[in-house]
Protein backbone atom coordinates (compact mmCIF):
# COMPACT_ATOMS: atom_id res chain seq x y z
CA UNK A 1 -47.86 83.84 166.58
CA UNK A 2 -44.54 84.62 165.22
CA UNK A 3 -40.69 85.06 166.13
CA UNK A 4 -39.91 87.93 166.76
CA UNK A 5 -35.93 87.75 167.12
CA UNK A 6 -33.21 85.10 167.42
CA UNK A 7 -30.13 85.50 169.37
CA UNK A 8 -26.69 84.09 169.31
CA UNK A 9 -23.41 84.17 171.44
CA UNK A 10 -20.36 82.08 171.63
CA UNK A 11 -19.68 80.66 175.17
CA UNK A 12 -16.24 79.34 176.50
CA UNK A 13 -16.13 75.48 177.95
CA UNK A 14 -12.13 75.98 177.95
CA UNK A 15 -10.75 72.88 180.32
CA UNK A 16 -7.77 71.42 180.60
CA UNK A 17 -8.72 68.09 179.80
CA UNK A 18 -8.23 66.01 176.46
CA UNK A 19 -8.90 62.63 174.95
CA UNK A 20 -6.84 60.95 172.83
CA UNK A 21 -7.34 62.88 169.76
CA UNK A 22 -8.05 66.83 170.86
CA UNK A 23 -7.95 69.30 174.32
CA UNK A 24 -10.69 71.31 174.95
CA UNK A 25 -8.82 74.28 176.22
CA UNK A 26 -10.24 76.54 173.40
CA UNK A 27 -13.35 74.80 173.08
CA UNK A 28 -16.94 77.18 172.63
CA UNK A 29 -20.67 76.40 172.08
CA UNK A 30 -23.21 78.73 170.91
CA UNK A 31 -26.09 79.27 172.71
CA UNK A 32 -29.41 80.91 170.86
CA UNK A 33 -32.34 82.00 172.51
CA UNK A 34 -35.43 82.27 169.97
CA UNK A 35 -38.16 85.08 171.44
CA UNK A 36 -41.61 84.53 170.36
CA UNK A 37 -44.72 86.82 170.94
CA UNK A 38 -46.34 84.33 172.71
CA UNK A 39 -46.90 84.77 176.68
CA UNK A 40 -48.00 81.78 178.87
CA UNK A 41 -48.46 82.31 182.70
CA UNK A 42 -47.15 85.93 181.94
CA UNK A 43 -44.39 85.37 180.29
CA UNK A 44 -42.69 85.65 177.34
CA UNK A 45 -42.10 82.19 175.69
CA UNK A 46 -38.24 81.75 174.64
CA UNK A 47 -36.60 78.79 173.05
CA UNK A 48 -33.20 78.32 174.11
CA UNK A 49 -30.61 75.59 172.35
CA UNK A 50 -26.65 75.00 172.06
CA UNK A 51 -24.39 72.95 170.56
CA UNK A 52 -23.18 69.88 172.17
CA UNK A 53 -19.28 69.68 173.51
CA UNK A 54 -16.93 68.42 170.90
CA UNK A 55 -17.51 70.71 167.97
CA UNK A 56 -16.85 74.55 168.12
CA UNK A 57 -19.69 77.15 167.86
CA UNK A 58 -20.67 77.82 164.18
CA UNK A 59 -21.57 81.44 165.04
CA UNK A 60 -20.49 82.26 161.52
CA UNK A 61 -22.75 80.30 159.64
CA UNK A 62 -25.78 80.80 161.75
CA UNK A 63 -25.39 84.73 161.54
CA UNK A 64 -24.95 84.79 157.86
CA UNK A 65 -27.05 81.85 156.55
CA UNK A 66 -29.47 80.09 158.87
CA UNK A 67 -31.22 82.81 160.87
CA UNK A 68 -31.71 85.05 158.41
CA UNK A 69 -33.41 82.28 156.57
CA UNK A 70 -35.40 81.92 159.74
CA UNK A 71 -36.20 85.54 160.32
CA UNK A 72 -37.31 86.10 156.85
CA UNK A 73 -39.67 83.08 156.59
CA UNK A 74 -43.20 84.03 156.31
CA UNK A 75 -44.96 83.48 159.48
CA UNK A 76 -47.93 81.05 158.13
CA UNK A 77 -44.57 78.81 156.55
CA UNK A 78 -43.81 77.99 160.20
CA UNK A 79 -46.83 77.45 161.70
CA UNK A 80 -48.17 73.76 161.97
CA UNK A 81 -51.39 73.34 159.98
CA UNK A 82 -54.09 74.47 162.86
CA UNK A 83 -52.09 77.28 163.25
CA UNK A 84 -51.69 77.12 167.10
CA UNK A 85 -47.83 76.24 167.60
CA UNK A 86 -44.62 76.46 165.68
CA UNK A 87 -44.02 73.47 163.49
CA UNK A 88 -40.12 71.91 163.71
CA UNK A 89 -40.15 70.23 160.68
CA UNK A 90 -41.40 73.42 158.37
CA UNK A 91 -38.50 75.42 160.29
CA UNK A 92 -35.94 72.67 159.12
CA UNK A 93 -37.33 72.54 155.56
CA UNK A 94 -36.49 76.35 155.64
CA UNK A 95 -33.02 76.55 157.60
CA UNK A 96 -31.88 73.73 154.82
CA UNK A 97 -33.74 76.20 152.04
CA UNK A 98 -30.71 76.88 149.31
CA UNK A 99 -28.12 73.86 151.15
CA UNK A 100 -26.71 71.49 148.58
CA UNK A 101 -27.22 67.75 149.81
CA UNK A 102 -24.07 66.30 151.38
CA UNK A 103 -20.99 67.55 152.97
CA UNK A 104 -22.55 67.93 156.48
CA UNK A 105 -19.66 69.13 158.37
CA UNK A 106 -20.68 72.17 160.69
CA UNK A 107 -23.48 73.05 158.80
CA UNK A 108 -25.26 69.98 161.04
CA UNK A 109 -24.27 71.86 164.57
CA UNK A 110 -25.75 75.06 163.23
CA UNK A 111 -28.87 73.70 162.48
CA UNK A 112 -29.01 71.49 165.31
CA UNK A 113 -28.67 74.43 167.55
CA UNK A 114 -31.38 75.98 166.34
CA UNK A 115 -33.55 73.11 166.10
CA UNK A 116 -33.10 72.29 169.80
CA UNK A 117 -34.65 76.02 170.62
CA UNK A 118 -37.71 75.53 168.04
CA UNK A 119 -38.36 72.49 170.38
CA UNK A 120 -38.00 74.05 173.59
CA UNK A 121 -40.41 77.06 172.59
CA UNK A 122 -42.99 74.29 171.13
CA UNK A 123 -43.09 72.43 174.03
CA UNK A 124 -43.53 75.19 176.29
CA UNK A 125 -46.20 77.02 173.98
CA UNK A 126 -48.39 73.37 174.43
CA UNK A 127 -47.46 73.55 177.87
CA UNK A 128 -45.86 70.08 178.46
CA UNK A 129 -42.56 69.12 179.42
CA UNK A 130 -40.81 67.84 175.64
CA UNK A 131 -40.22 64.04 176.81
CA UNK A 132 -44.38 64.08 177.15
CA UNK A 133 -44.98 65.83 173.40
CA UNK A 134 -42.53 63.31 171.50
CA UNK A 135 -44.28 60.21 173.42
CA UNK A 136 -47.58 61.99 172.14
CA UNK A 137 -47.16 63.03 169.08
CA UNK A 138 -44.27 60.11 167.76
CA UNK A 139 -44.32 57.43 170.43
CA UNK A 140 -46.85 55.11 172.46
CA UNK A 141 -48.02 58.27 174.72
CA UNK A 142 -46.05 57.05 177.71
CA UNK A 143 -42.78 58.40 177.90
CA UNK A 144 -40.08 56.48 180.59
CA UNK A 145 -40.12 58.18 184.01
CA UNK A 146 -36.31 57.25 184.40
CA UNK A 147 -33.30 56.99 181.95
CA UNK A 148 -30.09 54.85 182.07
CA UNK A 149 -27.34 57.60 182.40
CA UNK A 150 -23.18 56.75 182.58
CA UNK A 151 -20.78 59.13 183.48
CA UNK A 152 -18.36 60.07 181.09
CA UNK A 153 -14.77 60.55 182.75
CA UNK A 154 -11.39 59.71 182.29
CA UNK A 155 -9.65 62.52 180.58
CA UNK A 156 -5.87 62.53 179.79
CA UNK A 157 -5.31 65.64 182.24
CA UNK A 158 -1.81 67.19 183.32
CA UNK A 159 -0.75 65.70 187.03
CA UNK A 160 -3.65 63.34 186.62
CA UNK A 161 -1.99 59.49 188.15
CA UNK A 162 -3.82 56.51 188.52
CA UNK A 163 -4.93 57.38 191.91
CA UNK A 164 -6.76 60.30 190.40
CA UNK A 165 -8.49 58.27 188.10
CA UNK A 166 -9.59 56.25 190.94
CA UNK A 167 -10.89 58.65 192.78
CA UNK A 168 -12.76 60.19 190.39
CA UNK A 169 -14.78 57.07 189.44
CA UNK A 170 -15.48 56.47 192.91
CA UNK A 171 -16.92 59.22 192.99
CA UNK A 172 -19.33 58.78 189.93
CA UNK A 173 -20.15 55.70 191.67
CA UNK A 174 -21.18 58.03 194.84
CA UNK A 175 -23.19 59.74 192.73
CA UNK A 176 -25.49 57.08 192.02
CA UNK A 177 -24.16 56.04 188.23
CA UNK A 178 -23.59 52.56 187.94
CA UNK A 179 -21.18 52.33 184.56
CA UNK A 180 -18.42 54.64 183.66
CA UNK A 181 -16.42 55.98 180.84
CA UNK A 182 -12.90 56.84 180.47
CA UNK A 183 -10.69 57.72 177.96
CA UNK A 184 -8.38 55.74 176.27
CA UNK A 185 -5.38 56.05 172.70
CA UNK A 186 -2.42 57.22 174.24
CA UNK A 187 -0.42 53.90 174.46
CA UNK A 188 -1.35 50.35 175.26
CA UNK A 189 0.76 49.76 178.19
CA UNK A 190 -0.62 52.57 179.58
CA UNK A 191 -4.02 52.23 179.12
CA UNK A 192 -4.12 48.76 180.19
CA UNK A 193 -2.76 50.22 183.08
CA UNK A 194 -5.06 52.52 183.79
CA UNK A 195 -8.40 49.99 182.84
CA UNK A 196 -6.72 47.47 185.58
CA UNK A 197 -6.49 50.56 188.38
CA UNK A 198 -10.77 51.94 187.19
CA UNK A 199 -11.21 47.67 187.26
CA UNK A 200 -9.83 47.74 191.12
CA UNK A 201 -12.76 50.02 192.11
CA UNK A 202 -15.89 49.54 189.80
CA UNK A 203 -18.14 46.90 190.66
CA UNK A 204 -17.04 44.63 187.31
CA UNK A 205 -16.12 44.96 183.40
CA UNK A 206 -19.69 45.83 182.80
CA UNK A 207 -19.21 49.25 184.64
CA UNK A 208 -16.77 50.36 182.80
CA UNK A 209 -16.48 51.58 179.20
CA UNK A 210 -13.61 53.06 177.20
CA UNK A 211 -13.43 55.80 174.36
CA UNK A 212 -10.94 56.23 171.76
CA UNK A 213 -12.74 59.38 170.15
CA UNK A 214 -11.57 57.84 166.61
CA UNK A 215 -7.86 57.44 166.89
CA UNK A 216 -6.65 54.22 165.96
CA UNK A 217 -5.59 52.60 163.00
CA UNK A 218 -6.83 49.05 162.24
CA UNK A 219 -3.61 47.34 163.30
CA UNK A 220 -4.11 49.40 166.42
CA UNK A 221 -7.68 48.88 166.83
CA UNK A 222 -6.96 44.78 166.42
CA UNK A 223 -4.28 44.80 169.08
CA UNK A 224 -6.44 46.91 171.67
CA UNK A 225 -9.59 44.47 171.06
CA UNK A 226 -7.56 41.53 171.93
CA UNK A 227 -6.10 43.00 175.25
CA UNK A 228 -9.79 44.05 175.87
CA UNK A 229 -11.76 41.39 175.43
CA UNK A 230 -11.14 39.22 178.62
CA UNK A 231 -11.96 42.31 180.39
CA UNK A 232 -15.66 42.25 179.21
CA UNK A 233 -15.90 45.81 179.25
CA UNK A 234 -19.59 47.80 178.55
CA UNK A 235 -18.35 48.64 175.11
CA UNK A 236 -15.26 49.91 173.53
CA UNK A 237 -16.12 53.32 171.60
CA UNK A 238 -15.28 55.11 168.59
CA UNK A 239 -12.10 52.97 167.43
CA UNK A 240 -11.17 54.15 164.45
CA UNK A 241 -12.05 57.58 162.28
CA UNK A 242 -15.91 57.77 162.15
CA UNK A 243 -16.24 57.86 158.67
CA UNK A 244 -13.76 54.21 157.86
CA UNK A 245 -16.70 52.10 157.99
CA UNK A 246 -14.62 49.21 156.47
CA UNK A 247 -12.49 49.95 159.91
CA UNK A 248 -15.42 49.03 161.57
CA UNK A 249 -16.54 46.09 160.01
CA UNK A 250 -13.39 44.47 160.30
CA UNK A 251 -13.04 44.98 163.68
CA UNK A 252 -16.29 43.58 164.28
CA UNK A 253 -14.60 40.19 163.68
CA UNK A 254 -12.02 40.20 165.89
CA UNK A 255 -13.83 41.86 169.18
CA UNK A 256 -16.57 39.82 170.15
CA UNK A 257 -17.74 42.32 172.92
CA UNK A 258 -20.17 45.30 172.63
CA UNK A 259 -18.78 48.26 170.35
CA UNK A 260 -20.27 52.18 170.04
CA UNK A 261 -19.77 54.71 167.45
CA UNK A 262 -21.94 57.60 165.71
CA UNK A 263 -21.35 60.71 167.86
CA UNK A 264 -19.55 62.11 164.90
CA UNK A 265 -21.73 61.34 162.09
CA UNK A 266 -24.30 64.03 161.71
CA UNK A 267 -26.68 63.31 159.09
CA UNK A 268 -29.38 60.85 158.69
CA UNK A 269 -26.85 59.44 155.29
CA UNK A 270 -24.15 59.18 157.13
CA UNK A 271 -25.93 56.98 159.75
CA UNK A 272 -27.28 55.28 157.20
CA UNK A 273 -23.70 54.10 155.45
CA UNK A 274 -22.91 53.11 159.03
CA UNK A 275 -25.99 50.51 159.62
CA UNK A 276 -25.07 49.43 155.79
CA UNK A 277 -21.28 48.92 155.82
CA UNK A 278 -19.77 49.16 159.29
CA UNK A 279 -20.89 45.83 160.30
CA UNK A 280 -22.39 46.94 163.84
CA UNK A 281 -24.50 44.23 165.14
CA UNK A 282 -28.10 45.17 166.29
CA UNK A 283 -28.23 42.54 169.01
CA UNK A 284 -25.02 44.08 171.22
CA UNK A 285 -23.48 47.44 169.73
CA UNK A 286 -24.69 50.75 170.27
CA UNK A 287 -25.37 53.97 168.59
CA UNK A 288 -24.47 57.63 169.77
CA UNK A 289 -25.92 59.94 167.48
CA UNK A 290 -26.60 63.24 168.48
CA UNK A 291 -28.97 65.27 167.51
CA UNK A 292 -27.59 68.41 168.63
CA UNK A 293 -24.80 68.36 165.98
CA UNK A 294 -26.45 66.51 162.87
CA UNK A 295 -29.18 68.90 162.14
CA UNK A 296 -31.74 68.10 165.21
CA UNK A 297 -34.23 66.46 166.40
CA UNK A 298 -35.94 66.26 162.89
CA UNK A 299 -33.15 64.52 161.42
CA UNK A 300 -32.77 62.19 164.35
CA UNK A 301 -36.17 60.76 163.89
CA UNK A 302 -35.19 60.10 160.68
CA UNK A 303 -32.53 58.11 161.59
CA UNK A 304 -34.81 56.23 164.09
CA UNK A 305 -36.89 55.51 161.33
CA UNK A 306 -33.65 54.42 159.25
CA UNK A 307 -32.61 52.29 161.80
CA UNK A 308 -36.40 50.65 162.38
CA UNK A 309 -36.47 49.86 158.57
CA UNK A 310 -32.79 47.73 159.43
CA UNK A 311 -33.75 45.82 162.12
CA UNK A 312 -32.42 48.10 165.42
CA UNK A 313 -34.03 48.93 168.35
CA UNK A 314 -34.15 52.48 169.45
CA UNK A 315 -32.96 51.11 172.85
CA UNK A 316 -29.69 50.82 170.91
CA UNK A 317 -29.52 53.95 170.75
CA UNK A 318 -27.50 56.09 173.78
CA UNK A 319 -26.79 59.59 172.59
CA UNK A 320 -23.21 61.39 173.03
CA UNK A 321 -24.00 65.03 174.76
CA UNK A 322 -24.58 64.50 178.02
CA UNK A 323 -27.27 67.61 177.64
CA UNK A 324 -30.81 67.35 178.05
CA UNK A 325 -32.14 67.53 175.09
CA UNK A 326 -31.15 63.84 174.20
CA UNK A 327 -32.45 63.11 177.85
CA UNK A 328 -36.12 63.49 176.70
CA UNK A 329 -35.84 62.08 173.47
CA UNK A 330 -34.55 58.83 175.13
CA UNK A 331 -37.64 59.04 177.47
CA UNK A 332 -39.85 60.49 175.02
CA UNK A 333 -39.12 58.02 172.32
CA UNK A 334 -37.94 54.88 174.06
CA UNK A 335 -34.04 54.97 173.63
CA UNK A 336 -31.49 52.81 175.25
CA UNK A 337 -30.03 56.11 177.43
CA UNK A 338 -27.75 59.44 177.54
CA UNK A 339 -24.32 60.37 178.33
CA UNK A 340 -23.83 62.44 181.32
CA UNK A 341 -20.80 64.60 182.05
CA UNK A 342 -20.26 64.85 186.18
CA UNK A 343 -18.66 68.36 186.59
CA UNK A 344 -17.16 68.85 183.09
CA UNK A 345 -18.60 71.28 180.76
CA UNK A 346 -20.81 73.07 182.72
CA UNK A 347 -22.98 74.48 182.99
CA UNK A 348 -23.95 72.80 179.81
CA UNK A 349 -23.24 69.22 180.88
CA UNK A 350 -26.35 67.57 183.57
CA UNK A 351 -29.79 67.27 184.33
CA UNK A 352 -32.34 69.08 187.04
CA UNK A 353 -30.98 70.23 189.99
CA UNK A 354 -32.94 68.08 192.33
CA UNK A 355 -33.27 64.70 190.18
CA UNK A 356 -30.42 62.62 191.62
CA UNK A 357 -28.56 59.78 189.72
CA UNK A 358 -29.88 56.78 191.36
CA UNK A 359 -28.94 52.72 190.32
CA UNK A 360 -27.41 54.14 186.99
CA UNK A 361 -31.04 55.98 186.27
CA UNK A 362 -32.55 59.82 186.37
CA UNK A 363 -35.88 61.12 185.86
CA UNK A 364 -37.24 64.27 184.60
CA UNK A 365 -38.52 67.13 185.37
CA UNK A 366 -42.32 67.76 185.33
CA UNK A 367 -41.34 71.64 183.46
CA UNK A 368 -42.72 72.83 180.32
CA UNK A 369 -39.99 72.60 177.46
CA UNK A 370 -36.72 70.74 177.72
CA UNK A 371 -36.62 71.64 181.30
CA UNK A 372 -33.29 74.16 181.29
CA UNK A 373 -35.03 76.11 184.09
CA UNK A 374 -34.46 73.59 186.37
CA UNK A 375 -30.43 74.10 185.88
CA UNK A 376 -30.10 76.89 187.68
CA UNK A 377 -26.36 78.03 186.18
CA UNK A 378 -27.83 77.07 182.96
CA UNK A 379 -30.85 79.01 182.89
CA UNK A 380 -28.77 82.16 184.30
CA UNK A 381 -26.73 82.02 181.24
CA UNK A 382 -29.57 81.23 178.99
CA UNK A 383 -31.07 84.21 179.91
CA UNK A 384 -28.43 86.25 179.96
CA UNK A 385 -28.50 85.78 175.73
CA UNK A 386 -31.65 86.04 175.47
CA UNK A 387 -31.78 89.06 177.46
């Protein structure tokens, strides 16, 4: 059993959209397809991962340092100890082979990419859909049959009025999602503005949630929380920069209401400092790693295990990504949910074909591996690397 190559390309999500801080209209992921030698039902088994939206593809960095470390590796250093499968956590000992600690920047997506194929071929080399192996191997055997799911909306787009934004939740709400997400930073009077219009055709504040992708100042943060508040909104995301913990934990005083951050911290250390300083309350808030860009899967169960050792539940936990990859590991290990992305950044962005969205919940696919062959635009380009 060994790999026998590991391919990377750089794929455009361009869009015209933007949030309060960036556009995405040169936005790119990498997508890697690891081949194996190993054949099951007659065919070749290939790992497939990508970066999740938000970060660009660190091509560079995973053609000159992290599969060549991969490709080099003896083959009985990433086997598990029987010998039968591929283990993930030798793989990530060797990817990080030669990496200073700290200063996790991009190096986290790179890894994460590839770690998100390792468990893809894994799960299809034990023949089991992944949600089913992590509730095996890590969890009580019984993974969730459905996940909480919100669609994440809302952009700042060119031409796009209040009526637009309507619409467009509406139609998540057609979809069978019961809370939504929009975007939020670009003035108070007009944001207010645009809550009351989403507030006119979502159910109540609790279907609704806002995202400020780390723009505001604590002044600005303050101001916001107390315009918010009588709203009761699901939660008011990403305030300030992700790293001013002291940001956080001051806010924390003045906005009674749940709060979510941690999409851009990517390291177990980082998630850690959060927990210890940012004064996020276990019994309300919520936390958004995701695994795709702070070194994988691996790392992420270390951060559950952080965050068991502190007193949160990993039903606190609702991953950023909208991809699904976090979608099993909420059902495999018991978390609180996953993003979804209706129609933006595909075909990267949403779940099986034929699993509908209903009551705010999906299920999974009963596929060997992460399930990406169930996505039919996604598998096409999948392959199309690999190939």
């Amino acid at each position: 059993m060994k790999i026998i190559d590991i391919k990377e390309k750089a794929v455009p999500i361009k869009s015209s959209i933007s949030n309060a801080y960036i556009d995405f209209s040169k936005m790119n992921v990498s997508v890697v397809a690891i081949v194996t030698d190993v054949f099951k039902d007659g065919k070749r088994v290939v790992g497939y991962g990508f970066n999740s939206n938000g970060r660009y593809a660190p091509s560079g960095m995973l053609h000159e340092r992290f599969i060549p470390r991969l490709l080099e590796a003896e083959t009985n250093d990433i086997l598990d100890d029987e010998k039968l499968n591929f283990d993930p956590h030798k793989i990530w000992d060797i990817l990080m082979t030669g990496e200073k600690p700290g200063g996790h920047g991009e190096r986290s997506v790179a890894v994460g990419t590839l770690d998100m194929a390792v468990w893809d071929a894994v799960a299809k080399i034990e023949e089991k859909p992944l949600y089913q192996l992590l509730a095996e191997r890590y969890g009580n055997g019984k993974p969730d049959n459905k996940v909480f799911v919100y669609a994440a909306g809302g952009y700042y787009q060119p031409g796009k009025d209040d009526k637009m934004l309507q619409e467009e939740m509406k139609g998540y709400l057609d979809l069978g999602y019961s809370v939504v997400k929009m975007k939020i930073g670009n003035g108070l009077e007009e944001d207010l503005r645009r809550i009351e219009a989403v507030l006119e055709v979502v159910p109540s504040g609790q279907s609704l949630a806002v995202d400020v992708n780390g723009r505001f100042d604590l002044k600005t943060a303050i101001r916001y929380a107390e315009k918010l508040e009588p709203y009761n909104l699901f939660w008011y995301e990403e305030v300030g920069d992700p790293l001013d913990y002291e940001l956080q934990a001051e806010l924390s005083k003045h906005y009674k209401n749940p709060m979510a951050t941690g999409e851009n911290l990517f390291s177990m250390q980082d998630a850690r400092n959060l927990i210890r300083y940012g004064g996020m309350r276990p019994d309300r808030d919520y936390l958004q790693f995701d695994c795709a860009l702070s070194y994988g899967l691996v790392e992420y169960m270390r951060i559950l295990d952080m965050l068991k050792e502190h007193g949160w539940s990993p039903r606190r936990c609702i991953p950023h990504g909208g991809h699904q990859m976090s979608l099993n590991i909420a059902a495999g290990l018991g978390l609180g949910g996953n993003e979804s992305y209706p129609g933006v950044f595909e075909p990267f962005g949403g779940f099986a074909d034929n699993i509908p969205v209903e009551n705010g919940y999906v299920g999974l696919p009963d596929v060997p591996g992460i399930g990406f062959e169930t996505k039919a635009p996604l598998i096409k380009l999948l392959r199309s690397v690999a190939e």
